[in-house]
Structures are given as structure tokens and as C-alpha cells.
C-alpha atoms as a PDB file:
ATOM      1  CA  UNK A   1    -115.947 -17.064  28.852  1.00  0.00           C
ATOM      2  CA  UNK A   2    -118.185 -19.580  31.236  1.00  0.00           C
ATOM      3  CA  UNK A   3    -121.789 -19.422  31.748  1.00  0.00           C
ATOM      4  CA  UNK A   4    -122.167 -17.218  34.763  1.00  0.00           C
ATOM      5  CA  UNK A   5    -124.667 -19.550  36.231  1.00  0.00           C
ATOM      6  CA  UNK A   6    -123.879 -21.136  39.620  1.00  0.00           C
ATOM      7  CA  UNK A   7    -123.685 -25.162  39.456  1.00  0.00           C
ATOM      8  CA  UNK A   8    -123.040 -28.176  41.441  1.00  0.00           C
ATOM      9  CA  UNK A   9    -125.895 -27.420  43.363  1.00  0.00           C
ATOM     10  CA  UNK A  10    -128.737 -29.355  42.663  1.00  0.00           C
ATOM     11  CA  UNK A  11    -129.334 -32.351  44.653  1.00  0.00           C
ATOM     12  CA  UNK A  12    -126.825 -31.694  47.167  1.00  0.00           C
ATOM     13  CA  UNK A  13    -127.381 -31.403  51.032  1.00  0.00           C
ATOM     14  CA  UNK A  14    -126.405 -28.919  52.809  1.00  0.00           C
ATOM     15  CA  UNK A  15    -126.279 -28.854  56.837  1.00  0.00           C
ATOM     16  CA  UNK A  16    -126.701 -25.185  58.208  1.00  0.00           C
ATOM     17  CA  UNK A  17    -126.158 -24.771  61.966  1.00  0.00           C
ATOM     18  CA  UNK A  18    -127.909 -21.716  63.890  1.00  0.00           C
ATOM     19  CA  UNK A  19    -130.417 -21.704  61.236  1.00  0.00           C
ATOM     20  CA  UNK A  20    -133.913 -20.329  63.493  1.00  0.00           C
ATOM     21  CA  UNK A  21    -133.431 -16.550  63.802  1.00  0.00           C
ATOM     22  CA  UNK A  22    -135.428 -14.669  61.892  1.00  0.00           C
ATOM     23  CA  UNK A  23    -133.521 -11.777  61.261  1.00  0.00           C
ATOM     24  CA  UNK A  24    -130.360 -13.631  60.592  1.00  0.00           C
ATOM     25  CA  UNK A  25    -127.392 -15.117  58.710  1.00  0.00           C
ATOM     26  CA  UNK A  26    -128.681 -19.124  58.661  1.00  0.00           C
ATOM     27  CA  UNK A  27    -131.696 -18.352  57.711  1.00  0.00           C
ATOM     28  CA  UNK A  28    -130.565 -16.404  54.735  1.00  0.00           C
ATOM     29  CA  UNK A  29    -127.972 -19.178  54.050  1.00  0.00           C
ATOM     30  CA  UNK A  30    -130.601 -21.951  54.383  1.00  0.00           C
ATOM     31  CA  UNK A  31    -132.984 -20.571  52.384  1.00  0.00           C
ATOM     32  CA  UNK A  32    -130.669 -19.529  49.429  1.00  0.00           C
ATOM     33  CA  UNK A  33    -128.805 -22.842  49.472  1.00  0.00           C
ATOM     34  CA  UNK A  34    -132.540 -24.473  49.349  1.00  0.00           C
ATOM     35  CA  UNK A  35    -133.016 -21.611  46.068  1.00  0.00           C
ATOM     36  CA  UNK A  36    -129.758 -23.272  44.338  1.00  0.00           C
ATOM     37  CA  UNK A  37    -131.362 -26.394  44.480  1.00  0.00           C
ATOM     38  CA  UNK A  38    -129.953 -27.699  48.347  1.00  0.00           C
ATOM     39  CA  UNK A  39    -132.336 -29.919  50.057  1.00  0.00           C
ATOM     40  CA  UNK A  40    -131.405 -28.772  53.602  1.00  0.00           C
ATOM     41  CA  UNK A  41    -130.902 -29.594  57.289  1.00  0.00           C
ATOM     42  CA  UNK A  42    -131.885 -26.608  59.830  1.00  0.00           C
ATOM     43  CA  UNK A  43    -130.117 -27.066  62.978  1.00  0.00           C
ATOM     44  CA  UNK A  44    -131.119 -24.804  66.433  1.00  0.00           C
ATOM     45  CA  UNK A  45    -131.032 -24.854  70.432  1.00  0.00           C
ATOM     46  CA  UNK A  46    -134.813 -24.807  70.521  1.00  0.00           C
ATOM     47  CA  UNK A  47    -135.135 -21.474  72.218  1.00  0.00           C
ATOM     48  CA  UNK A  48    -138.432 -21.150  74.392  1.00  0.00           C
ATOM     49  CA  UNK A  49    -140.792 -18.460  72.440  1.00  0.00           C
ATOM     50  CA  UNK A  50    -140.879 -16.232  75.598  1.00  0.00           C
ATOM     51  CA  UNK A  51    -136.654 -15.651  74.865  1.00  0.00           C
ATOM     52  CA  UNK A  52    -137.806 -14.701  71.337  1.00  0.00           C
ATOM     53  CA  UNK A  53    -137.262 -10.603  70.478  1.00  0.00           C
ATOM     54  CA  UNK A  54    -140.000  -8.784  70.043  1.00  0.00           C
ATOM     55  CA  UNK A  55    -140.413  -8.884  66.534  1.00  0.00           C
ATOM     56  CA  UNK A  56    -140.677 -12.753  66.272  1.00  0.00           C
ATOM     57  CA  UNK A  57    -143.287 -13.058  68.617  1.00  0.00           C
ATOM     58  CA  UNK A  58    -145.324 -10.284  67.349  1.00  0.00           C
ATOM     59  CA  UNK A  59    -145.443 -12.642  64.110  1.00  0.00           C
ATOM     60  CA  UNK A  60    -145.251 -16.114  66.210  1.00  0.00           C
ATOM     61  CA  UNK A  61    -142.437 -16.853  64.714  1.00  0.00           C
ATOM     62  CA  UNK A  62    -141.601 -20.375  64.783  1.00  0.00           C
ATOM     63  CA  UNK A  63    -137.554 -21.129  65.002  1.00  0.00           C
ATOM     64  CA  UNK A  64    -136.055 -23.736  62.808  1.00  0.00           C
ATOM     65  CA  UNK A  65    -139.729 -24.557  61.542  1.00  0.00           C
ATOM     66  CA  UNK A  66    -140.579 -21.931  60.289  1.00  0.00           C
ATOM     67  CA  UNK A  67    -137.067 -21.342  57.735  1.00  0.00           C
ATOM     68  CA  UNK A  68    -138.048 -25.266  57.117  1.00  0.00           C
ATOM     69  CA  UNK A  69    -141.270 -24.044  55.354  1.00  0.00           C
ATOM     70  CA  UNK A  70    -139.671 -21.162  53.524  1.00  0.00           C
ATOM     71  CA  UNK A  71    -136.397 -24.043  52.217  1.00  0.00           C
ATOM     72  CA  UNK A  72    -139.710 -26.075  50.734  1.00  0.00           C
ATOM     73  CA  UNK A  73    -141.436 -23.272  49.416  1.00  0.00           C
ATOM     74  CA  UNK A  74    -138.416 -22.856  47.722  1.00  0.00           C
ATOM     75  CA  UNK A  75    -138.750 -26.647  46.193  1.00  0.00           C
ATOM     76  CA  UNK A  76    -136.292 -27.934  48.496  1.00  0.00           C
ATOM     77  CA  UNK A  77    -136.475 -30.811  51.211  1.00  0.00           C
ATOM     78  CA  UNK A  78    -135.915 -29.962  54.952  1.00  0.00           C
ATOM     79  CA  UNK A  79    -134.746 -31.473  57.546  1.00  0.00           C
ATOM     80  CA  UNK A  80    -135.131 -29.461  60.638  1.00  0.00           C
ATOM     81  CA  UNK A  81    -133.194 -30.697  63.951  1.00  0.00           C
ATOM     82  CA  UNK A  82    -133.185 -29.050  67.414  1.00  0.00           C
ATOM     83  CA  UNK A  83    -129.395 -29.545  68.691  1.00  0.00           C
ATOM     84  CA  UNK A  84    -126.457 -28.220  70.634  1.00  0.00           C
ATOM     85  CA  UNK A  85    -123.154 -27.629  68.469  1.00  0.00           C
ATOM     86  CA  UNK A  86    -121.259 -27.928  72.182  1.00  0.00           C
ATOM     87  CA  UNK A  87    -122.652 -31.512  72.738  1.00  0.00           C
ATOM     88  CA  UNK A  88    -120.596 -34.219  70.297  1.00  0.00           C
ATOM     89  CA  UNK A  89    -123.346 -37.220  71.000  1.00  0.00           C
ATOM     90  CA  UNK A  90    -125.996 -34.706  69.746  1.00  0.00           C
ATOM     91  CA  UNK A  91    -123.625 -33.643  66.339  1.00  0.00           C
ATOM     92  CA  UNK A  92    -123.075 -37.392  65.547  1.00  0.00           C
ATOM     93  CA  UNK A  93    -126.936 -37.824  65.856  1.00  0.00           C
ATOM     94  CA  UNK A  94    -127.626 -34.885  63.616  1.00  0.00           C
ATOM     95  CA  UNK A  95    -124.985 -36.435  61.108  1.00  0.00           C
ATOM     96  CA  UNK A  96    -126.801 -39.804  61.295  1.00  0.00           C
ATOM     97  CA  UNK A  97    -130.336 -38.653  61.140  1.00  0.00           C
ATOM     98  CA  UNK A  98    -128.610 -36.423  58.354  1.00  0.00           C
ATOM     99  CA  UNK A  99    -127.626 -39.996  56.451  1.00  0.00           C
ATOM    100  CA  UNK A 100    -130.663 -41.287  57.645  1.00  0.00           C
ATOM    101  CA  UNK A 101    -132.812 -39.468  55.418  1.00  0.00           C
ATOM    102  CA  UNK A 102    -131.088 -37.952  52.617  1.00  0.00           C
ATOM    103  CA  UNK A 103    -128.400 -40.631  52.220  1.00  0.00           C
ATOM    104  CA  UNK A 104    -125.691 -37.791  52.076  1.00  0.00           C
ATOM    105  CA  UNK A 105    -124.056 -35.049  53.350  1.00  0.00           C
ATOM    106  CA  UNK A 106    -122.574 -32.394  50.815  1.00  0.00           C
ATOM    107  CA  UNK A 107    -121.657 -28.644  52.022  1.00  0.00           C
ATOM    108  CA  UNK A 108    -121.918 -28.179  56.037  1.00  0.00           C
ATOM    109  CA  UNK A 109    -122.318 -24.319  57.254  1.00  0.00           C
ATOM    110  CA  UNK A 110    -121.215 -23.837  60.629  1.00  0.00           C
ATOM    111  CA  UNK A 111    -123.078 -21.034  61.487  1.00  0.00           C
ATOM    112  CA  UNK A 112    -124.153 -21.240  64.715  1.00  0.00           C
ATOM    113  CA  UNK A 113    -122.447 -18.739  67.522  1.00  0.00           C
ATOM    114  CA  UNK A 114    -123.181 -17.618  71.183  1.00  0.00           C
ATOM    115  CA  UNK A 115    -125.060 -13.837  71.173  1.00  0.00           C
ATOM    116  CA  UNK A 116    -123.542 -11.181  72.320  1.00  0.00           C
ATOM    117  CA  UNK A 117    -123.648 -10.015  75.896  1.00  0.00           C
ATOM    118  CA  UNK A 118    -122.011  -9.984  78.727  1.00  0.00           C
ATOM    119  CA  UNK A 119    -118.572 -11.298  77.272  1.00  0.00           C
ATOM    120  CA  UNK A 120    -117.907  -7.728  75.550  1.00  0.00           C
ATOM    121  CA  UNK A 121    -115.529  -6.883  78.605  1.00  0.00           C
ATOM    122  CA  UNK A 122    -112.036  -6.490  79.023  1.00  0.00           C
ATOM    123  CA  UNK A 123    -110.484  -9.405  79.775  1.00  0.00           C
ATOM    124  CA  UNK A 124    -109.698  -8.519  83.373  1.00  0.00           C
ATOM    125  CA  UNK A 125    -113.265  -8.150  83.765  1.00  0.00           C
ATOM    126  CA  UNK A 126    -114.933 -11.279  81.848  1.00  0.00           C
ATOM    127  CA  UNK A 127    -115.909 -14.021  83.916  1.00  0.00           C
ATOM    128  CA  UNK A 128    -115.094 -17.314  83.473  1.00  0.00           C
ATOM    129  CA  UNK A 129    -118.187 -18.954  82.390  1.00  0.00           C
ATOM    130  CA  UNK A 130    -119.192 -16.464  80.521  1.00  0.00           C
ATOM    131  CA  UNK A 131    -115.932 -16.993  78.715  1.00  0.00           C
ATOM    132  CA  UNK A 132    -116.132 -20.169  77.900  1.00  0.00           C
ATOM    133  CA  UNK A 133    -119.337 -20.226  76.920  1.00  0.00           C
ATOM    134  CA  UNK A 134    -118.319 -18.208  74.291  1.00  0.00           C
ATOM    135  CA  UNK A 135    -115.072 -20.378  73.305  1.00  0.00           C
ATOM    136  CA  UNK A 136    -117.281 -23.419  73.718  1.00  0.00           C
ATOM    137  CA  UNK A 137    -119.919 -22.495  71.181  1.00  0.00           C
ATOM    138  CA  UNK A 138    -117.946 -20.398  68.594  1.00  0.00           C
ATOM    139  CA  UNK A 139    -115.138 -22.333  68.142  1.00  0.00           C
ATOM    140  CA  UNK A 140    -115.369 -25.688  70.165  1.00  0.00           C
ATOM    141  CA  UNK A 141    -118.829 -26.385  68.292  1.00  0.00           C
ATOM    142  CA  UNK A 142    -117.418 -25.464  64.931  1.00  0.00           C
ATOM    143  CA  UNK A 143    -114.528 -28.291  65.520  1.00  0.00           C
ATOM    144  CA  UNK A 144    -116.802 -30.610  67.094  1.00  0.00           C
ATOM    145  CA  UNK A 145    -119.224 -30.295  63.390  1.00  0.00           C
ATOM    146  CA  UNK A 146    -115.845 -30.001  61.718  1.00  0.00           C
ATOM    147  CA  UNK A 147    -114.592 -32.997  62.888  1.00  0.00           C
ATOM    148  CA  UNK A 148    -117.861 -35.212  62.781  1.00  0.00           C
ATOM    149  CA  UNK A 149    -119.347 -34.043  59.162  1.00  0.00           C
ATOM    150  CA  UNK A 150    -115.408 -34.124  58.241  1.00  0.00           C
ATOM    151  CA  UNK A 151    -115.195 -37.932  58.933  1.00  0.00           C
ATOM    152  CA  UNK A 152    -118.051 -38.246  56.640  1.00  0.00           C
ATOM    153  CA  UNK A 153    -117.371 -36.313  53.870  1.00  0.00           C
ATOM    154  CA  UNK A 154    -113.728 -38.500  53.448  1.00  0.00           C
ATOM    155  CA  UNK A 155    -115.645 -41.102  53.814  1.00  0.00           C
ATOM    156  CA  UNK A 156    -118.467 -40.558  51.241  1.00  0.00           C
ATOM    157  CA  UNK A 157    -115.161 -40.508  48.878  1.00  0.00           C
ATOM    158  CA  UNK A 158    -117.552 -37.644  46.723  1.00  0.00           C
ATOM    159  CA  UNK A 159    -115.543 -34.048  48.328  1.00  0.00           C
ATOM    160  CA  UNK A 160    -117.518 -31.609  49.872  1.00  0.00           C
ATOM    161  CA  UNK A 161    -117.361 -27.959  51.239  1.00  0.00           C
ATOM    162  CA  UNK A 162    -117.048 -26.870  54.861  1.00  0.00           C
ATOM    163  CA  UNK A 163    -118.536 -23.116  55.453  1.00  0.00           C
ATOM    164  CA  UNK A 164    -117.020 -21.546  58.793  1.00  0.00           C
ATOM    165  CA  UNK A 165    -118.892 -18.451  59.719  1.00  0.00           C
ATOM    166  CA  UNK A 166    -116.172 -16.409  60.571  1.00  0.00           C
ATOM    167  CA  UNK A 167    -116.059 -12.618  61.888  1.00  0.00           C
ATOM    168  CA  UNK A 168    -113.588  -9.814  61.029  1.00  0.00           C
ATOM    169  CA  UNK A 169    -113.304  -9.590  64.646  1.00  0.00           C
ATOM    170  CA  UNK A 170    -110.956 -12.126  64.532  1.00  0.00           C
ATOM    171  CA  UNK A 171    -108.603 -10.506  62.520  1.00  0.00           C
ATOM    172  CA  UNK A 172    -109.258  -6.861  63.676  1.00  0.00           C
ATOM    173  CA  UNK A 173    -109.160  -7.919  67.375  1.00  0.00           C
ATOM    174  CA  UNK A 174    -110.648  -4.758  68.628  1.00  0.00           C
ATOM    175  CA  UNK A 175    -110.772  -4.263  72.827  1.00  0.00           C
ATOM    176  CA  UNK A 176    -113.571  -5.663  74.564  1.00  0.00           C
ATOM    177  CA  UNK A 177    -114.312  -8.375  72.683  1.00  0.00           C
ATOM    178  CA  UNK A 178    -111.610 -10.955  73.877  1.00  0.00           C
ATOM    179  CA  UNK A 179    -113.385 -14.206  74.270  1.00  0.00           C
ATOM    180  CA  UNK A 180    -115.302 -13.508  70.666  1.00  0.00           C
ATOM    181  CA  UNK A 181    -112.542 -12.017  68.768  1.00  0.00           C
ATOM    182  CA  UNK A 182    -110.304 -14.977  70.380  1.00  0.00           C
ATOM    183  CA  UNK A 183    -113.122 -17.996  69.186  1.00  0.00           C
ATOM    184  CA  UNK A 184    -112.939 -16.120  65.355  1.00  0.00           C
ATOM    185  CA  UNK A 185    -109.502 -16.344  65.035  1.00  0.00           C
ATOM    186  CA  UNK A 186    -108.952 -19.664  66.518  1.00  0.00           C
ATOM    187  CA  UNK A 187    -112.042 -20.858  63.705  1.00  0.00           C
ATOM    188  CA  UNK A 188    -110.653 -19.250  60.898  1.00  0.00           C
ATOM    189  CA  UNK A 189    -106.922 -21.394  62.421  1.00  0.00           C
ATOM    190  CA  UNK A 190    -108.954 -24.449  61.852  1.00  0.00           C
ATOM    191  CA  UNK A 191    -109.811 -23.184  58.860  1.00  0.00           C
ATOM    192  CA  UNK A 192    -107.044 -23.385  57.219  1.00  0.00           C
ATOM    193  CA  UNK A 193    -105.215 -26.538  59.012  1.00  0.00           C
ATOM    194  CA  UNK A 194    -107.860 -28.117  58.198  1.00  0.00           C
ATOM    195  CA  UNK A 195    -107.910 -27.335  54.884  1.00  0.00           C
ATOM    196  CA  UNK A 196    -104.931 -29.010  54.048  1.00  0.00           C
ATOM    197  CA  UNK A 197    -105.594 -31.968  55.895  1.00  0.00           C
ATOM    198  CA  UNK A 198    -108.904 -32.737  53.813  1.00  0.00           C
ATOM    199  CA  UNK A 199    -108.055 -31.477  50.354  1.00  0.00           C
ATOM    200  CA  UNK A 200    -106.591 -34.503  49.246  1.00  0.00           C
ATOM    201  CA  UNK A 201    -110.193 -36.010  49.340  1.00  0.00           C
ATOM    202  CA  UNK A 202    -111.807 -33.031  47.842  1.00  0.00           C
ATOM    203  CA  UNK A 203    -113.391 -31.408  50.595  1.00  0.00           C
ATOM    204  CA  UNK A 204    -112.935 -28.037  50.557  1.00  0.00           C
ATOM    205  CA  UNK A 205    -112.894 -25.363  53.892  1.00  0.00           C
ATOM    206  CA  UNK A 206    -113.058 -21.743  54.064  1.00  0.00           C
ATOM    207  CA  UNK A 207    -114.364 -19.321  56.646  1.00  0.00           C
ATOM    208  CA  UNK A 208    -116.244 -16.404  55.651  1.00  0.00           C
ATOM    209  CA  UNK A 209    -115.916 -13.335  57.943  1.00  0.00           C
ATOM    210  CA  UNK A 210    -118.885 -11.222  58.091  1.00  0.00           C
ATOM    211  CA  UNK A 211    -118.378  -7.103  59.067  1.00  0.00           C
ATOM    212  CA  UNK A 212    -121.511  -5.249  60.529  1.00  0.00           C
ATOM    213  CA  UNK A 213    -124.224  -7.073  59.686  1.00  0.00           C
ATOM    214  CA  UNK A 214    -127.979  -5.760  60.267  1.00  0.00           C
ATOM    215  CA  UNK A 215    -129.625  -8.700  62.440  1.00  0.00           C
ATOM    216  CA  UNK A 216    -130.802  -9.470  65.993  1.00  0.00           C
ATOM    217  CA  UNK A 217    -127.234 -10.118  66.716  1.00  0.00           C
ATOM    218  CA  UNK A 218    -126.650  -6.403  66.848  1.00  0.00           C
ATOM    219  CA  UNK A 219    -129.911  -5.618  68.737  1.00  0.00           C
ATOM    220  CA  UNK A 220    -128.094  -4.338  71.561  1.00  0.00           C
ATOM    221  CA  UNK A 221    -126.634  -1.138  69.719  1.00  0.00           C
ATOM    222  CA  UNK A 222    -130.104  -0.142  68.582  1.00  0.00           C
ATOM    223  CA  UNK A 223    -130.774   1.863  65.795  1.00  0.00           C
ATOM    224  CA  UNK A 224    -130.776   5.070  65.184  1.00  0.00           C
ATOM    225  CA  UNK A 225    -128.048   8.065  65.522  1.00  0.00           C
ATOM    226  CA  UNK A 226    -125.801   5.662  66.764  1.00  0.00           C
ATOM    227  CA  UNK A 227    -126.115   2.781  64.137  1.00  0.00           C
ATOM    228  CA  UNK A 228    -126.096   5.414  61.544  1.00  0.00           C
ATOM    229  CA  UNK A 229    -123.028   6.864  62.816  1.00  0.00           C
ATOM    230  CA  UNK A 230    -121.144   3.528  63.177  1.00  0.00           C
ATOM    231  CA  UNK A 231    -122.236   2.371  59.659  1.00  0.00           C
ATOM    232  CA  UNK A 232    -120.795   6.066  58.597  1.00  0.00           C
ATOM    233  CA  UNK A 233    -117.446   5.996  60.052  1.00  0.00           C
ATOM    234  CA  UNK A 234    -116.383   2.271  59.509  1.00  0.00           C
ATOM    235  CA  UNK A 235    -117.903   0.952  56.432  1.00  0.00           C
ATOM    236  CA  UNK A 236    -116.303   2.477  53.174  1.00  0.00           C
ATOM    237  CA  UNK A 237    -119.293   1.439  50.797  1.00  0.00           C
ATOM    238  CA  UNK A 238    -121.635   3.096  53.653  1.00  0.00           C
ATOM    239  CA  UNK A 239    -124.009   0.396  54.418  1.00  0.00           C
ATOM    240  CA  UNK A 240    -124.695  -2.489  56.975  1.00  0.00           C
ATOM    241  CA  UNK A 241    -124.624  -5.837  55.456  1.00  0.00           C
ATOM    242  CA  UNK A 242    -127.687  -7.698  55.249  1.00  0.00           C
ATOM    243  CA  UNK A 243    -128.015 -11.146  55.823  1.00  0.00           C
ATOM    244  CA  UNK A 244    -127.927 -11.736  51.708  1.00  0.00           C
ATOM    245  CA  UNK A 245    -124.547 -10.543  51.785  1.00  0.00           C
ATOM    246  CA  UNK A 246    -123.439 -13.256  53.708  1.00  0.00           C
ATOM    247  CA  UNK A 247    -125.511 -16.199  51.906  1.00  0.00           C
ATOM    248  CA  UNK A 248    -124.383 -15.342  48.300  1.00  0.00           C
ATOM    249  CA  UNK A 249    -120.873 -15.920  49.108  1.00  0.00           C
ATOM    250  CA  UNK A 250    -121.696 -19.011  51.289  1.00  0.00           C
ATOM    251  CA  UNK A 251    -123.758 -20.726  47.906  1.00  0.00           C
ATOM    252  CA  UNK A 252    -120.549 -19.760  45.828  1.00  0.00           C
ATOM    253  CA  UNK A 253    -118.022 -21.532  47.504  1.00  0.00           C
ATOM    254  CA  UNK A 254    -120.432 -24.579  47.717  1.00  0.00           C
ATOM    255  CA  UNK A 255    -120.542 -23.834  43.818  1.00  0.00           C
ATOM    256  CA  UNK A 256    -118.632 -25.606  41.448  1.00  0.00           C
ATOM    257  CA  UNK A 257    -117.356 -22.530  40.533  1.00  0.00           C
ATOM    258  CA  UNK A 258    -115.882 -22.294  43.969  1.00  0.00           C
ATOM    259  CA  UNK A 259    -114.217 -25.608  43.954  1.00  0.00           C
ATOM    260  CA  UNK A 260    -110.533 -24.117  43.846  1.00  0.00           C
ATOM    261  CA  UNK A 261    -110.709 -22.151  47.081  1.00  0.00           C
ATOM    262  CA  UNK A 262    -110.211 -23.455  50.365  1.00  0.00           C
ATOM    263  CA  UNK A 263    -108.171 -22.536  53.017  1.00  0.00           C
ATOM    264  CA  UNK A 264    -109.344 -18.840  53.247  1.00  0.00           C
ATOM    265  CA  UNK A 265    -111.021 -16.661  55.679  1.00  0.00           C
ATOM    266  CA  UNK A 266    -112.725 -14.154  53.259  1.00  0.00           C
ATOM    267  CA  UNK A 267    -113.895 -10.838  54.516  1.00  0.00           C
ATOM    268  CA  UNK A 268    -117.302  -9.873  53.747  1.00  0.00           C
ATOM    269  CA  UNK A 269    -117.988  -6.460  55.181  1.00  0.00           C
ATOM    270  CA  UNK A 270    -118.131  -3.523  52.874  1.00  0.00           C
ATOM    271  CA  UNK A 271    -114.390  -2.865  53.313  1.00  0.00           C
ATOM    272  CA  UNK A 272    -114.212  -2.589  57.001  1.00  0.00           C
ATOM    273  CA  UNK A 273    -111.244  -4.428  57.141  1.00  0.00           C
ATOM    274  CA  UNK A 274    -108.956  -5.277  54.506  1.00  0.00           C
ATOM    275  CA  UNK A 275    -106.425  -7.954  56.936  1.00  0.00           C
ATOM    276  CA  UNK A 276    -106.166 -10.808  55.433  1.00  0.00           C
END
């Protein structure tokens, strides 16, 4: 039997979109992969503090900054970059300034996604730019980084791991949630076409597809009798995911010990949904 020890780690750079929340999935992601030995780049829209929830201004929270202190308390180097995952010019800059100082690019984790709002409609009710904003940041930006860090990783001629962050709503495809449920499943698509297109140089691409998971993102619920009672009736191990939940998996199939899985969207939700 193998050491149990994660490797393949150390020394790499890892590119983590949506990375400034802090209650969140990047910042989990960042800050583990910067644990493992990932000198990271932080990626985020530079929000304006006064859009900030509560909670982060309370503690003056400071966005992509801020996780960039806790990746090099963690020993790591950090890059941190504001950008938009819709705009291409601004994804080939981030993959140059990416070059620029680390003189690689290793495991990219697109992360980044619109918030929820207004789009959890039915569809005869969404409107249109609401729409596709939602299409356009979810699954647009995730083919625009795809496509851009993709043309570097072949080139660097060394592999590589993509990281799509997924949802179960894409393969669930509950009502109400058309333009979100339709941008998962059209990522975890390009999951796996791409996938085949890029193993050949050793780049690797999976999707991970996160259930309930307790962050800002879910704000809008509350908590309470209601949280309680939706963590009660659809999670079979009875608890909301935490942010952790998502990162561990994300670090493995950067791993060497991940380096024979690509092409899968892999549900990570307390057995919400067992689709595959």
C-alpha cells in the first residue's frame, strides 16, 4: 500500500478564480492549495466594500487581499489579480501576468460564478439579462479560462489539471433555477469534451459539483428553522457542506494521486444526489 500523503504539489501554481469571499469555496480552495505547497493566483471582480455582507465589513474584510495574506501565511506566494472571467483580454492578461511572475501555470480552478438572485424564476418569468448574465459568467467565463489557461498548459508540454466548479444543480435540474442549472450542466459538457481533447498532453479536467454548501452564496435562505429543515430532508449524512468539503477534493485531483481522473463531474454533497 502507498503512502497516504498527497504529492505533486509543491512548487506548482495554481490559478483560483472567485477567490475574495470570505465565507466561501475559493477561498477555502486557495488557501488549502497554498497549505499543499501551491504558490497561488487569487482572481476577483473587485467588489466595492459597501456591496460587502455584513459580516465582512464588520471585520473590514479585504477581498482577494486579504485570502492573499492567509495563502502566505501559509508559506505560499500570491499573486492576487482583480479581473472579469466574462472579459477574454482581461483572462489572457491574468494568464500573462500569471507567466510573468511565476514562470508557470499548473492546476487552474474555475471557481468563479454569478450569485444568486433574481434568475431563480421560471423560465417564463426570467428576464433576459438577467439570464445571460448568468450563462455569461458560469459557463461562458469557465470556457473563456478553459480555453486561455488550456492553450498554455499544451503548450508548457508539463500536463496540468483543470478544476470546474460544478453544481449538482446541473444534474438534478430542479424548477426555478433554469439559467443556473442550464450554465452547470453545459460546464460539466465542457468538462468532459474537453477532457478528451487535452489528455493526450496530460492535462487533466474534471468538474466538481458541490450540494448545499454553508456560505454567503446561500445568504438568501437564512438560517434557522428553515435551513435546518432543508439540511434535514435532503442531505442523507445530515449536514451542510462547508467550504473544506469542497477544497479537499479540489487539492486531490491536482494531486498526483489524482492524475488518472479526468473527464468527471464528481458530486460532493453529502448524498443529495447520486446522478452521475
Amino acid at each position: 500500500m502507498g503512502d497516504a500523503t498527497l504529492t505533486g504539489l509543491s512548487g506548482k501554481v495554481a490559478v483560483v478564480t472567485g477567490a475574495g469571499r470570505m465565507r466561501s469555496i475559493g477561498r477555502s480552495i486557495a488557501v488549502d492549495l497554498a497549505k499543499a505547497g501551491c504558490n497561488i493566483v487569487l482572481t476577483g471582480t473587485g467588489r466595492d466594500p459597501s456591496r460587502y455582507p455584513e459580516d465582512e465589513q464588520a471585520v473590514g474584510w479585504g477581498d482577494i487581499g486579504a485570502v492573499a495574506k492567509e495563502v502566505e501565511a501559509a508559506g505560499a506566494e500570491a499573486l492576487a489579480v482583480v479581473s472579469d472571467v466574462r472579459d477574454a483580454a482581461a483572462i489572457d492578461s491574468l494568464a500573462d501576468q500569471t507567466i510573468e511572475r511565476f514562470g508557470r501555470i499548473d492546476f487552474v480552478i474555475n471557481n468563479a460564478g454569478a450569485a444568486r438572485g433574481e434568475d431563480r424564476k421560471p423560465v417564463a418569468e426570467v428576464d433576459i439579462d438577467v439570464w445571460r448574465n448568468v450563462i455569461e459568467t458560469n459557463l461562458y467565463g469557465t470556457f473563456l479560462m478553459s480555453r486561455a489557461f488550456g492553450q498554455r498548459l499544451i503548450a508548457q508540454g508539463e500536463g496540468g489539471a483543470i478544476i470546474n466548479i460544478s453544481s449538482i444543480a446541473g444534474k438534478a435540474l430542479p424548477p426555478n433555477t433554469s439559467a443556473y442549472a442550464a450554465s452547470k450542466a453545459g460546464i460539466q459538457a465542457l468538462t468532459a469534451c474537453m477532457a478528451r481533447e487535452v489528455g493526450q498532453h496530460g492535462v487533466r479536467v474534471n468538474a466538481i459539483c458541490p450540494g448545499i454548501i454553508d456560505t454567503f452564496r446561500m445568504d438568501d435562505i437564512g438560517r434557522g428553522e428553515t435551513w435546518d429543515e432543508m439540511v434535514r430532508t435532503r442531505i442523507p449524512l445530515g449536514r451542510a457542506g462547508q467550504g473544506s468539503d469542497i477544497s479537499n477534493m479540489t487539492v486531490f485531483l491536482c494531486s498526483d494521486q489524482g492524475s488518472w481522473t479526468t473527464g468527471q463531474s464528481i458530486n460532493v454533497d453529502g448524498g443529495t444526489v447520486v446522478q452521475h
